[in-house]
N, C-alpha and C. Protein backbone atom coordinates (compact mmCIF):
# COMPACT_ATOMS: atom_id res chain seq x y z
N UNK A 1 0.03 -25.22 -18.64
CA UNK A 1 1.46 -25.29 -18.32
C UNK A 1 2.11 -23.91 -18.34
N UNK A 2 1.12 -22.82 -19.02
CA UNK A 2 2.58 -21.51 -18.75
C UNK A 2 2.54 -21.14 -17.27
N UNK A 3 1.25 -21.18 -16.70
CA UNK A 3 1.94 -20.74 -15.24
C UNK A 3 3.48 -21.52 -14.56
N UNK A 4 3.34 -23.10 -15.08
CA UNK A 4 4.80 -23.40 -14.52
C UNK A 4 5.62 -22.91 -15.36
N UNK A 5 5.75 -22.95 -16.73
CA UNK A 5 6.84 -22.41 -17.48
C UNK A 5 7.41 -20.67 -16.91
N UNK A 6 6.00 -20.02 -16.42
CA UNK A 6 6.57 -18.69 -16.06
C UNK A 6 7.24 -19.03 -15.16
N UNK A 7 6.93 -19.57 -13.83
CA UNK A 7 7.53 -19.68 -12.64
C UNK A 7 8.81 -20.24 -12.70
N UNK A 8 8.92 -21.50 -13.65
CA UNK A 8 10.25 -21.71 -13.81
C UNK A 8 10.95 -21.46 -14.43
N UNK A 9 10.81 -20.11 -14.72
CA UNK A 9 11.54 -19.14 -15.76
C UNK A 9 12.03 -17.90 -14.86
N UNK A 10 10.64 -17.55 -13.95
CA UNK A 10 11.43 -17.05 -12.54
C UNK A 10 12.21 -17.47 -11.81
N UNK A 11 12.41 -18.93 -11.34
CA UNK A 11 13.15 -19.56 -10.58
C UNK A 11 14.72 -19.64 -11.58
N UNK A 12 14.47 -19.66 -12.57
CA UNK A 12 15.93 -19.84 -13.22
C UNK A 12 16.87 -18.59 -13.27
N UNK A 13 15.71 -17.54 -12.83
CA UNK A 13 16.26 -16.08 -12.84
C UNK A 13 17.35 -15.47 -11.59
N UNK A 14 17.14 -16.25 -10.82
CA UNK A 14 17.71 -16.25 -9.28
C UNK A 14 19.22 -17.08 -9.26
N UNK A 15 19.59 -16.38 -8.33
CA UNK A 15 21.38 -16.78 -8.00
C UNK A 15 21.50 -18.23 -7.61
N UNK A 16 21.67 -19.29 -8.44
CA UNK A 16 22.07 -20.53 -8.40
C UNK A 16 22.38 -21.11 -7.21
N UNK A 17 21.37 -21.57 -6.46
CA UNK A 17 21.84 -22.24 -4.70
C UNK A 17 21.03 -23.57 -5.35
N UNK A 18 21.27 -24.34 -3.64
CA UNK A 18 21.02 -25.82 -3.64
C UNK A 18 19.19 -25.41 -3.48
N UNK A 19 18.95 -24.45 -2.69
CA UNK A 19 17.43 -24.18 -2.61
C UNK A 19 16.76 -23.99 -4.07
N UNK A 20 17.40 -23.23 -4.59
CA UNK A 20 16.48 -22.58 -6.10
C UNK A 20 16.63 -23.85 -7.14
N UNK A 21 17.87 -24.75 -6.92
CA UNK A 21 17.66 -25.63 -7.59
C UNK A 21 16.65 -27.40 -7.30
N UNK A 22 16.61 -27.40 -6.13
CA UNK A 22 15.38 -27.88 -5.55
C UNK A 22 13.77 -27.68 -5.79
N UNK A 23 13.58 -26.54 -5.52
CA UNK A 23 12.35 -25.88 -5.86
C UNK A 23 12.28 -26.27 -7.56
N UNK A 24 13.21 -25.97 -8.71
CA UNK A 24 13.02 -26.30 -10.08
C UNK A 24 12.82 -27.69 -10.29
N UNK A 25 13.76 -28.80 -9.76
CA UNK A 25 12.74 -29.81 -10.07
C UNK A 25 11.86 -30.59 -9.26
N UNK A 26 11.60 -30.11 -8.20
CA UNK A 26 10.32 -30.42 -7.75
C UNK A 26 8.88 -29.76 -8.57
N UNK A 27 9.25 -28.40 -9.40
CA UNK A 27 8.45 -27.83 -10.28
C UNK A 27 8.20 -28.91 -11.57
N UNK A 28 9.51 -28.76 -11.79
CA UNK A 28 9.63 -29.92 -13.21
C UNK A 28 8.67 -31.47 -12.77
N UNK A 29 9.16 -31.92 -12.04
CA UNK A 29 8.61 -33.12 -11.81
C UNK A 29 6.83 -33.34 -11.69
N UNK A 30 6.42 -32.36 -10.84
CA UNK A 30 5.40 -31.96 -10.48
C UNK A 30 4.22 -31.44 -11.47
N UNK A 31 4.87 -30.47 -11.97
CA UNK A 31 4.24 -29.90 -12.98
C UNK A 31 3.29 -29.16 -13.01
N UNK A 32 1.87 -29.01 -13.39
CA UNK A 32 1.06 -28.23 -13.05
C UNK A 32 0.38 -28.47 -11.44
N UNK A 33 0.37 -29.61 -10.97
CA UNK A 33 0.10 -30.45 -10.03
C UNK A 33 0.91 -29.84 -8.65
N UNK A 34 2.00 -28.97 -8.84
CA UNK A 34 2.79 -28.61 -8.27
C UNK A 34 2.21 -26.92 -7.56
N UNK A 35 1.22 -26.41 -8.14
CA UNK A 35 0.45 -25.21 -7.98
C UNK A 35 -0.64 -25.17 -7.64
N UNK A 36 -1.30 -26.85 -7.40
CA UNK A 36 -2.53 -26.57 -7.27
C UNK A 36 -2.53 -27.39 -5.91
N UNK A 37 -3.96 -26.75 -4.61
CA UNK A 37 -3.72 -27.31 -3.56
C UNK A 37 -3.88 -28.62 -3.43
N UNK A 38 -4.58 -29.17 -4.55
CA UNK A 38 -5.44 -30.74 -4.41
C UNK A 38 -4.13 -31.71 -5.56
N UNK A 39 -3.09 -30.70 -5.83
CA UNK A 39 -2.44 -31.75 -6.72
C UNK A 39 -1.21 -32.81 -5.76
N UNK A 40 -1.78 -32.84 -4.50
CA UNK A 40 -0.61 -33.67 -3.72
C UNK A 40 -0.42 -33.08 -2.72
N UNK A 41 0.24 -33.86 -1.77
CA UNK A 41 0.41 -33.12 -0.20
C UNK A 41 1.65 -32.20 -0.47
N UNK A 42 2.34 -31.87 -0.97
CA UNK A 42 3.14 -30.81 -1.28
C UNK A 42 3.30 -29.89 -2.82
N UNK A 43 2.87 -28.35 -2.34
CA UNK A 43 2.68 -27.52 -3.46
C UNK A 43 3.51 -26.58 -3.29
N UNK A 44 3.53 -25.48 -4.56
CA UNK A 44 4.11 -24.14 -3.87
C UNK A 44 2.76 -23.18 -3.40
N UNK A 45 3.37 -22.60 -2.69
CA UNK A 45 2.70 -21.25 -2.40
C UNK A 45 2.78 -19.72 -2.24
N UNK A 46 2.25 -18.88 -2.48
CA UNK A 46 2.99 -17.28 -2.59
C UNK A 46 2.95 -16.78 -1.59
N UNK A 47 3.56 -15.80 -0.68
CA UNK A 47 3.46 -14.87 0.09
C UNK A 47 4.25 -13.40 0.00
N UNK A 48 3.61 -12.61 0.60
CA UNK A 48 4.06 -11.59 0.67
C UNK A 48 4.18 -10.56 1.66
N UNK A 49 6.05 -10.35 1.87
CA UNK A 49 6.17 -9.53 3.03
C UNK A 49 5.60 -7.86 2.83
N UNK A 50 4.87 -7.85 4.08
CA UNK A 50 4.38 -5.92 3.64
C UNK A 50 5.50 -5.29 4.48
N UNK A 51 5.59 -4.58 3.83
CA UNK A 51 6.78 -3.70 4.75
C UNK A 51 6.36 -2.00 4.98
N UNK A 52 7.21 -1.24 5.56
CA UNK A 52 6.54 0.47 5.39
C UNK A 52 7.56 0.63 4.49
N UNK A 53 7.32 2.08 4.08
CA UNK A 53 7.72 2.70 3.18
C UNK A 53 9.49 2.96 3.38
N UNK A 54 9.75 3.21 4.75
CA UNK A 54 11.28 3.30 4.67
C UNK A 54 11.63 2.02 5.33
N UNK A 55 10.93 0.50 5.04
CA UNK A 55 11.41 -0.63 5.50
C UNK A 55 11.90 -1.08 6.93
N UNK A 56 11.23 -0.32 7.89
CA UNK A 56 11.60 -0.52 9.14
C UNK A 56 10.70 -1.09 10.01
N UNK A 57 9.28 -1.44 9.15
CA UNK A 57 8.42 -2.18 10.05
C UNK A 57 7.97 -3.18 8.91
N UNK A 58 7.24 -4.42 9.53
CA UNK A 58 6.70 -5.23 8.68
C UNK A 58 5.73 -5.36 9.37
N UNK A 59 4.38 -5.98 8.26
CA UNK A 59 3.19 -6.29 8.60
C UNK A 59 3.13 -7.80 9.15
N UNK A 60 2.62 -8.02 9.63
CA UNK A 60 2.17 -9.58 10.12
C UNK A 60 0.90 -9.85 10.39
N UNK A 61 0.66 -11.27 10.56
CA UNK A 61 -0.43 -11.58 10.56
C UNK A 61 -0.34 -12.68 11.71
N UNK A 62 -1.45 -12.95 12.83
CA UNK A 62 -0.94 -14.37 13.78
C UNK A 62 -1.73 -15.11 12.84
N UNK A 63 -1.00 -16.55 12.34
CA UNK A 63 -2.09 -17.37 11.54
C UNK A 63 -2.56 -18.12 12.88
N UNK A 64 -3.86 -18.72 12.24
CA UNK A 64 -4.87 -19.47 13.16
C UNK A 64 -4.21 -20.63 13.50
N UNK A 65 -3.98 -21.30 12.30
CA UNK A 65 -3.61 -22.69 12.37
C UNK A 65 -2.32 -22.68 12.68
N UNK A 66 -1.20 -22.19 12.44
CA UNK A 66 0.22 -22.16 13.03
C UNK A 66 0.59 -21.90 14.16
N UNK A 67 -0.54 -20.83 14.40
CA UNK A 67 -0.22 -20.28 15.77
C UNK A 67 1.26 -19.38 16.00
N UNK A 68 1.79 -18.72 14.95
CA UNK A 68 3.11 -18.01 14.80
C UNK A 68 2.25 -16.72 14.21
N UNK A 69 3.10 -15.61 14.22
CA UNK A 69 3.28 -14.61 13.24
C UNK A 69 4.28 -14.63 12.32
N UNK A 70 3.69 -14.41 11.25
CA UNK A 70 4.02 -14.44 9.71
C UNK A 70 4.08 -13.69 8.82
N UNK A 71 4.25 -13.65 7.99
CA UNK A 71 3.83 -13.01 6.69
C UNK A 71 2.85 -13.24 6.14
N UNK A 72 1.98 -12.65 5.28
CA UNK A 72 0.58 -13.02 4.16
C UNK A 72 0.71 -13.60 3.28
N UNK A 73 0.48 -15.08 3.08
CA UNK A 73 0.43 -16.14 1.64
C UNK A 73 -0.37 -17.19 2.34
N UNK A 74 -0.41 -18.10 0.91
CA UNK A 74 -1.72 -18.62 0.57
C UNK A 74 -1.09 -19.47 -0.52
N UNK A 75 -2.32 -20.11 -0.85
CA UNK A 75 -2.46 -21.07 -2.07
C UNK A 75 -2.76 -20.47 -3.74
N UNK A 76 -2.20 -21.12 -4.58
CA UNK A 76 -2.23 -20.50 -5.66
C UNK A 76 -3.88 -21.07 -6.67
N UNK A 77 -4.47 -20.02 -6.60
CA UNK A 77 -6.21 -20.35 -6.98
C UNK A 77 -6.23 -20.70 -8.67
N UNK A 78 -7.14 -20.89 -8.90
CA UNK A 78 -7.56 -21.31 -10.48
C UNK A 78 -7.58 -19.82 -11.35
N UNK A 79 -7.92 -18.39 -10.45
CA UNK A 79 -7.83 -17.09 -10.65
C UNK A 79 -6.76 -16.49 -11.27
N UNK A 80 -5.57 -16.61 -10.58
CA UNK A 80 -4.23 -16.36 -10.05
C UNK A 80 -3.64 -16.94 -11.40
N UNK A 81 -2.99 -15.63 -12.16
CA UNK A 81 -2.11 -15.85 -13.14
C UNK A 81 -0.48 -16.15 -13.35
N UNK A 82 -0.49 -16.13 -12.00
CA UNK A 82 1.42 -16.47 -11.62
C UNK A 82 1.19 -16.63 -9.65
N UNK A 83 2.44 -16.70 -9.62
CA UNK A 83 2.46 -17.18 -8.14
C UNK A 83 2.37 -15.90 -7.39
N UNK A 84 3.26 -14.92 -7.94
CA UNK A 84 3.24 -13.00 -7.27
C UNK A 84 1.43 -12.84 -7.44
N UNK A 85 0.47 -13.29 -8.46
CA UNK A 85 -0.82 -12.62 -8.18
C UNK A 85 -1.37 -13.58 -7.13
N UNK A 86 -0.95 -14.58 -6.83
CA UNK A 86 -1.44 -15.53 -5.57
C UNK A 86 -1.08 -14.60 -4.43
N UNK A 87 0.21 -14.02 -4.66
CA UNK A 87 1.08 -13.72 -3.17
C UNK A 87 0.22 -12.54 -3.26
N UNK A 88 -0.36 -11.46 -3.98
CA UNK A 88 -0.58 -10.15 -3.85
C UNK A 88 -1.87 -10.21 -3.85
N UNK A 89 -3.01 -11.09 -3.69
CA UNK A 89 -4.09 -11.75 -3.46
C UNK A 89 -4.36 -12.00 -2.05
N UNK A 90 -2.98 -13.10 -1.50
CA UNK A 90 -3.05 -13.44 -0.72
C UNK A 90 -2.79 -12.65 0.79
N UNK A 91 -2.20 -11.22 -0.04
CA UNK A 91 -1.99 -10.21 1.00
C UNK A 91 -2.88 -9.26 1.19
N UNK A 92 -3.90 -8.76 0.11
CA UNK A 92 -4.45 -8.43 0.22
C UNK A 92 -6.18 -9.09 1.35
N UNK A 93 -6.24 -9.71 1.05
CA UNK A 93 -7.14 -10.28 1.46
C UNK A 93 -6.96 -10.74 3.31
N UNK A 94 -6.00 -10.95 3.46
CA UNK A 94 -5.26 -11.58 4.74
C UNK A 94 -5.35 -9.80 5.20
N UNK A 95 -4.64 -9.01 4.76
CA UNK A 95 -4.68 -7.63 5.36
C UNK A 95 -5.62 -6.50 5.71
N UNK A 96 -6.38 -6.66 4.75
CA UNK A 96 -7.66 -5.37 4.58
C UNK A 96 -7.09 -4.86 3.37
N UNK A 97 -6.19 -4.53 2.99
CA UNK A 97 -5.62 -3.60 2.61
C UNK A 97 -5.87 -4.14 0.77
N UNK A 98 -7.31 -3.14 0.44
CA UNK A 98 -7.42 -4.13 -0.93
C UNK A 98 -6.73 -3.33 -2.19
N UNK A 99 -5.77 -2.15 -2.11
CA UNK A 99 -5.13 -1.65 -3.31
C UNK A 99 -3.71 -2.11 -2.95
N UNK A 100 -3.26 -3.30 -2.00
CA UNK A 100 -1.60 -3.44 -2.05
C UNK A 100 -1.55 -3.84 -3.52
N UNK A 101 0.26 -3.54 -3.54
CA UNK A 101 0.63 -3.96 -4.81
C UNK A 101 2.07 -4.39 -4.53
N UNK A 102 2.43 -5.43 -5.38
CA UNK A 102 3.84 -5.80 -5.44
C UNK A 102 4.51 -4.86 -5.98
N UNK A 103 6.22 -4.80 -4.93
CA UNK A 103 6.72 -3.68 -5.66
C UNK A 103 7.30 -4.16 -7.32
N UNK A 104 7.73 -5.09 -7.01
CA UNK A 104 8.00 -5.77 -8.33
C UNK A 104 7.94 -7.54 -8.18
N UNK A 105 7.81 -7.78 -9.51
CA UNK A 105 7.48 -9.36 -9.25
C UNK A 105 8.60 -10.76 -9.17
N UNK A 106 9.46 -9.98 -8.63
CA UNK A 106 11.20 -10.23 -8.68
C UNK A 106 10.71 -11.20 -7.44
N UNK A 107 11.08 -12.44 -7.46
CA UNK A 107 11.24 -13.54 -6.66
C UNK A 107 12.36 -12.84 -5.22
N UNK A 108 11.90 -12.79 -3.62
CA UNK A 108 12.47 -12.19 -2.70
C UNK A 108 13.02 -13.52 -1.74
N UNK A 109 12.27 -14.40 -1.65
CA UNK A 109 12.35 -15.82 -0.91
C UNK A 109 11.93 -16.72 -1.22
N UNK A 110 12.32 -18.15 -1.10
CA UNK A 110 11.90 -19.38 -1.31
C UNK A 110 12.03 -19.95 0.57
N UNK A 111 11.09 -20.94 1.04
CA UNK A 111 11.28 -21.13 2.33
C UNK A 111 10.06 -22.49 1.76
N UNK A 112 11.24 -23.52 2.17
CA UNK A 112 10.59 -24.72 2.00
C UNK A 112 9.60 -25.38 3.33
N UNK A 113 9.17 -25.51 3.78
CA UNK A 113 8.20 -26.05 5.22
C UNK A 113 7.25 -26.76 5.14
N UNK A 114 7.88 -28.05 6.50
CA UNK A 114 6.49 -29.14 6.68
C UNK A 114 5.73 -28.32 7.63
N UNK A 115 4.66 -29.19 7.28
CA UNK A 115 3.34 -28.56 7.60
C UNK A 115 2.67 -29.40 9.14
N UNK A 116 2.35 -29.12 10.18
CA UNK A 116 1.97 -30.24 11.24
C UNK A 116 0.43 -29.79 11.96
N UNK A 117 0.10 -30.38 12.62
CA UNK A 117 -1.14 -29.75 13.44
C UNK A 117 -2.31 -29.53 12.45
N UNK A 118 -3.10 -28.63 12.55
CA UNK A 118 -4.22 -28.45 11.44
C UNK A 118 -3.69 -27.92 10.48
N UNK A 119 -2.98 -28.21 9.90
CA UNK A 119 -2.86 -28.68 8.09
C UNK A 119 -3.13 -29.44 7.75
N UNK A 120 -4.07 -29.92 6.03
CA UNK A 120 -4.15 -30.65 5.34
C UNK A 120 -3.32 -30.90 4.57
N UNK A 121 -2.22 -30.22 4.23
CA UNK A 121 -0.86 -30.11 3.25
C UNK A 121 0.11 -30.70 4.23
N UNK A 122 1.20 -31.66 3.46
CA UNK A 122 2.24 -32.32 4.50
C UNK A 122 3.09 -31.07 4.03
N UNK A 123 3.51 -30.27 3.07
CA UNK A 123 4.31 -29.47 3.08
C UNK A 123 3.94 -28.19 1.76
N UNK A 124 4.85 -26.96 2.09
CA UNK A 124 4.65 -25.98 1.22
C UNK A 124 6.09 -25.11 0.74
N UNK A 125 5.76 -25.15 -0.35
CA UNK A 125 7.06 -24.66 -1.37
C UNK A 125 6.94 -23.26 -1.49
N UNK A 126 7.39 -22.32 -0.03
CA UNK A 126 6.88 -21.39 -1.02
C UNK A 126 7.06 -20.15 -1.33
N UNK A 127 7.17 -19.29 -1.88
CA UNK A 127 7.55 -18.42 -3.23
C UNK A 127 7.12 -16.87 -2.45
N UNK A 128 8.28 -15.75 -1.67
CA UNK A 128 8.06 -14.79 -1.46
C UNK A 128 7.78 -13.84 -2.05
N UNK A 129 7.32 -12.50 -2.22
CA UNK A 129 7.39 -11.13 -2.81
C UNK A 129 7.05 -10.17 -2.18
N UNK A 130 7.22 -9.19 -2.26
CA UNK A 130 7.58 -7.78 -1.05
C UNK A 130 6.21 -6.68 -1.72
N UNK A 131 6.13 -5.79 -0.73
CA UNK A 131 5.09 -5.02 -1.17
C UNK A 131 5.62 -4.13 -0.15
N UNK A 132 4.61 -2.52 -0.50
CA UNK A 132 5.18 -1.84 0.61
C UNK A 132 3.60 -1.12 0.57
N UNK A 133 3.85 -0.52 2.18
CA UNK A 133 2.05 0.20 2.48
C UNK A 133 2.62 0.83 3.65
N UNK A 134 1.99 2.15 3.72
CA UNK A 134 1.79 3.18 4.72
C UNK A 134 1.37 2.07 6.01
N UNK A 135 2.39 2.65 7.45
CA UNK A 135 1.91 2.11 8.57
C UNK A 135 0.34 2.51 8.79
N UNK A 136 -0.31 3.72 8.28
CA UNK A 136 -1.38 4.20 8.88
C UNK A 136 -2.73 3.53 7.81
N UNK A 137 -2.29 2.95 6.95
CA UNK A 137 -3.46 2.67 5.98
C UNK A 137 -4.10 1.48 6.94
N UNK A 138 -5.22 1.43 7.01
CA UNK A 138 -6.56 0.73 6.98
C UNK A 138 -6.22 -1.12 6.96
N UNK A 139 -6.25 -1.60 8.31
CA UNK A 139 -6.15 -3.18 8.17
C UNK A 139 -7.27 -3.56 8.48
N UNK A 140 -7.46 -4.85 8.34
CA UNK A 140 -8.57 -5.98 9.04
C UNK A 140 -7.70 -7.45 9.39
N UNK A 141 -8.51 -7.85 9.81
CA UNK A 141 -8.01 -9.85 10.45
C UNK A 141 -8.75 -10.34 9.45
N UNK A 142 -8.35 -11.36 8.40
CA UNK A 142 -8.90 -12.74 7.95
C UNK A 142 -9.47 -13.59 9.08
N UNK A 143 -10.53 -14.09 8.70
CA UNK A 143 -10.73 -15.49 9.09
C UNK A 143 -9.78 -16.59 9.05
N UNK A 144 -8.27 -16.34 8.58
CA UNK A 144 -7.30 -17.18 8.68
C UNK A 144 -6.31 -16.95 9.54
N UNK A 145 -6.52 -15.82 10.36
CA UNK A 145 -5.78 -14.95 11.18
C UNK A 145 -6.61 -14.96 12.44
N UNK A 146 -5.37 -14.38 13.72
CA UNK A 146 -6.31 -14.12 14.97
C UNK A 146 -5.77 -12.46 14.85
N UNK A 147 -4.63 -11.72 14.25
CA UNK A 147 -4.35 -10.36 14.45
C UNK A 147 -3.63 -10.18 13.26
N UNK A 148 -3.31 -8.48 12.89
CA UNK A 148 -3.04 -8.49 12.21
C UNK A 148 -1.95 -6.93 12.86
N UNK A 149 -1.06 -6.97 12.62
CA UNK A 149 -0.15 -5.99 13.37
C UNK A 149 0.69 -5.23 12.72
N UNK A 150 1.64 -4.09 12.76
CA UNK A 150 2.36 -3.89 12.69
C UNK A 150 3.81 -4.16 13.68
N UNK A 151 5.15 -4.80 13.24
CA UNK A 151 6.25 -4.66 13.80
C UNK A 151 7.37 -4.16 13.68
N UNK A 152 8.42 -3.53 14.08
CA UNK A 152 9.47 -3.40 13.69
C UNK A 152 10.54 -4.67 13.24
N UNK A 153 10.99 -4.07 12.04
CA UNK A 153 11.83 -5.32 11.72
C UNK A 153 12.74 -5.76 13.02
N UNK A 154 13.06 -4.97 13.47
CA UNK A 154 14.27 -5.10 14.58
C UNK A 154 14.11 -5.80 15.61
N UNK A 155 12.77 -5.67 16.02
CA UNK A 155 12.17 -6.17 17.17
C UNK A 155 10.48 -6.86 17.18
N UNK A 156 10.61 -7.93 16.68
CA UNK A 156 9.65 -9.15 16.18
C UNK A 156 9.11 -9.97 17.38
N UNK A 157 8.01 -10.16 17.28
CA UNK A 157 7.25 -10.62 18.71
C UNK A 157 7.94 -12.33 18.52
N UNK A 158 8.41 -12.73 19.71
CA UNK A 158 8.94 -13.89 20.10
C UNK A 158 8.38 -15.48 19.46
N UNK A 159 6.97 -15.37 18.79
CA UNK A 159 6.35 -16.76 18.04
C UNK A 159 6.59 -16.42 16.48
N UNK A 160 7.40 -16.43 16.07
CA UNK A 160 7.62 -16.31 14.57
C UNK A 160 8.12 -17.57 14.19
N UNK A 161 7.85 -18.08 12.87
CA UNK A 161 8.63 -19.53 13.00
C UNK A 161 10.25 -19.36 12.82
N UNK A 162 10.43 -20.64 12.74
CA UNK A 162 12.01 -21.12 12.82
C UNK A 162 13.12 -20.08 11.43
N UNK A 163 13.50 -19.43 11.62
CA UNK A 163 14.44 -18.99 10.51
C UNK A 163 13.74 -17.45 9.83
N UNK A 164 12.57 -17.26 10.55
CA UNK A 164 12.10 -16.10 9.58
C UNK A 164 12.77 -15.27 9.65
N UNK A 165 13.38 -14.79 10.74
CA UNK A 165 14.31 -13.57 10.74
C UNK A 165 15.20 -13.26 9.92
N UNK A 166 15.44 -14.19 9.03
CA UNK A 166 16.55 -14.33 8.33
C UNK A 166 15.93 -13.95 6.44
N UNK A 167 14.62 -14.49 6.93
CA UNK A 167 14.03 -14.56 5.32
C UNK A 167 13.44 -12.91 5.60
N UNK A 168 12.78 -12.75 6.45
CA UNK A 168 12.80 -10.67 6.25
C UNK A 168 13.89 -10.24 6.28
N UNK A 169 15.04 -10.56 6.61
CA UNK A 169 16.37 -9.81 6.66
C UNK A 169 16.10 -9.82 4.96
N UNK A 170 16.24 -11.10 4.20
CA UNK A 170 16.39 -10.61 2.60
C UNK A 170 15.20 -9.72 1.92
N UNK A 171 14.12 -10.13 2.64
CA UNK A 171 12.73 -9.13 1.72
C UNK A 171 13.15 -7.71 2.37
N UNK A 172 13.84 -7.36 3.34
CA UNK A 172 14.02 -5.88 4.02
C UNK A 172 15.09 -5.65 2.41
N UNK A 173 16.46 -6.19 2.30
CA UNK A 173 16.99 -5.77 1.45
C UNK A 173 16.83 -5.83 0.04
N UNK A 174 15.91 -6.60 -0.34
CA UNK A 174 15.26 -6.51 -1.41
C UNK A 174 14.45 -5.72 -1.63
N UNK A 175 13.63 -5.45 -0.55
CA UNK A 175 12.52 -3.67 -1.05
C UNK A 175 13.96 -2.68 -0.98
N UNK A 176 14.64 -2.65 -0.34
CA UNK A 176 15.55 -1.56 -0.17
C UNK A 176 16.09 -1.52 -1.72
N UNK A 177 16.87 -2.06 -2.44
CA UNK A 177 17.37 -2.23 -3.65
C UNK A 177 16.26 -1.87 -5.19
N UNK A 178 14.88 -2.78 -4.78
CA UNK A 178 13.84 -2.57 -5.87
C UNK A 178 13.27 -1.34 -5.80
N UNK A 179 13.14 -0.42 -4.62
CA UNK A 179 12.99 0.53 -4.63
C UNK A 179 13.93 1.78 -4.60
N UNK A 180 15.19 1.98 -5.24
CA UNK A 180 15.72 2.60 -5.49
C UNK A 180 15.67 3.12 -6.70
């Protein structure tokens, strides 16, 4: 149970909306069951936006199964000591890039989503965090990926899902702030 107690100790840390309070008791209710992929068709999950260093490009990834470009997250493993080492796991591995690091483990987004097409999950809860990496450092494609790119925040290739623009608008100003 401390991984949920941490997480919902993170979630209580965040500015009081109808979202953050959703996510807590679906945590509560859920419970450990709530972190793991086999504990039910809906879990949370971590991801993490990569950004450059002066926040004007983000990394992406095309996932296989979505068929959008995204951000890097994943499922939270038996490994994984909080949801940020899922997300910074999950970026690493998705990227090439095996020394990323979270800039801090400060909760950046919550983005609730059903899941359709080749998913086995009817839905995912799940839990942003920001990282930052040189445009020029060293990528690869996952096997969960068809590319792996750099973009400008400003100008985002046209298959992104529904609302992301809005959830990098906050991870852009959230590296901007944590890194000051």
């Amino acid at each position: 149970m401390m991984l949920v107690d941490d997480l919902l100790a993170a979630l209580e840390e965040l500015h009081p909306t109808e979202q953050r309070d959703a996510y807590i008791r679906f945590v509560t209710a859920s419970g450990d069951a709530s972190l793991r992929r086999d504990g039910g068709p809906e879990h949370v999950t971590g991801s993490c936006f990569v950004l450059s260093p002066d926040v004007d490009r983000v990394l992406l990834c095309f996932h296989r199964k979505g068929r959008f470009w995204v951000q890097f997250g994943g499922h939270v493993e038996p490994q994984d000591a909080s949801v940020a080492d899922a997300a910074q796991r999950e970026a690493r591995e998705e990227s090439g890039i095996a020394d990323l690091t979270l800039i801090s483990r400060a909760i950046v987004d919550l983005d609730r989503h059903d899941l359709h097409g080749g998913f086995s999950c009817a839905a995912h809860w799940d839990i942003g965090f920001v990282a930052v990496a040189s445009p020029d450092v060293r990528i690869s494609v996952s096997d969960e990926s068809e590319d792996v790119r750099w973009f400008p925040v400003d100008d985002l290739p046209g298959d992104v899902p529904p609302g992301f623009e809005s959830r990098l608008e906050k991870a852009v100003r959230a590296a901007s702030s944590l890194r000051r």
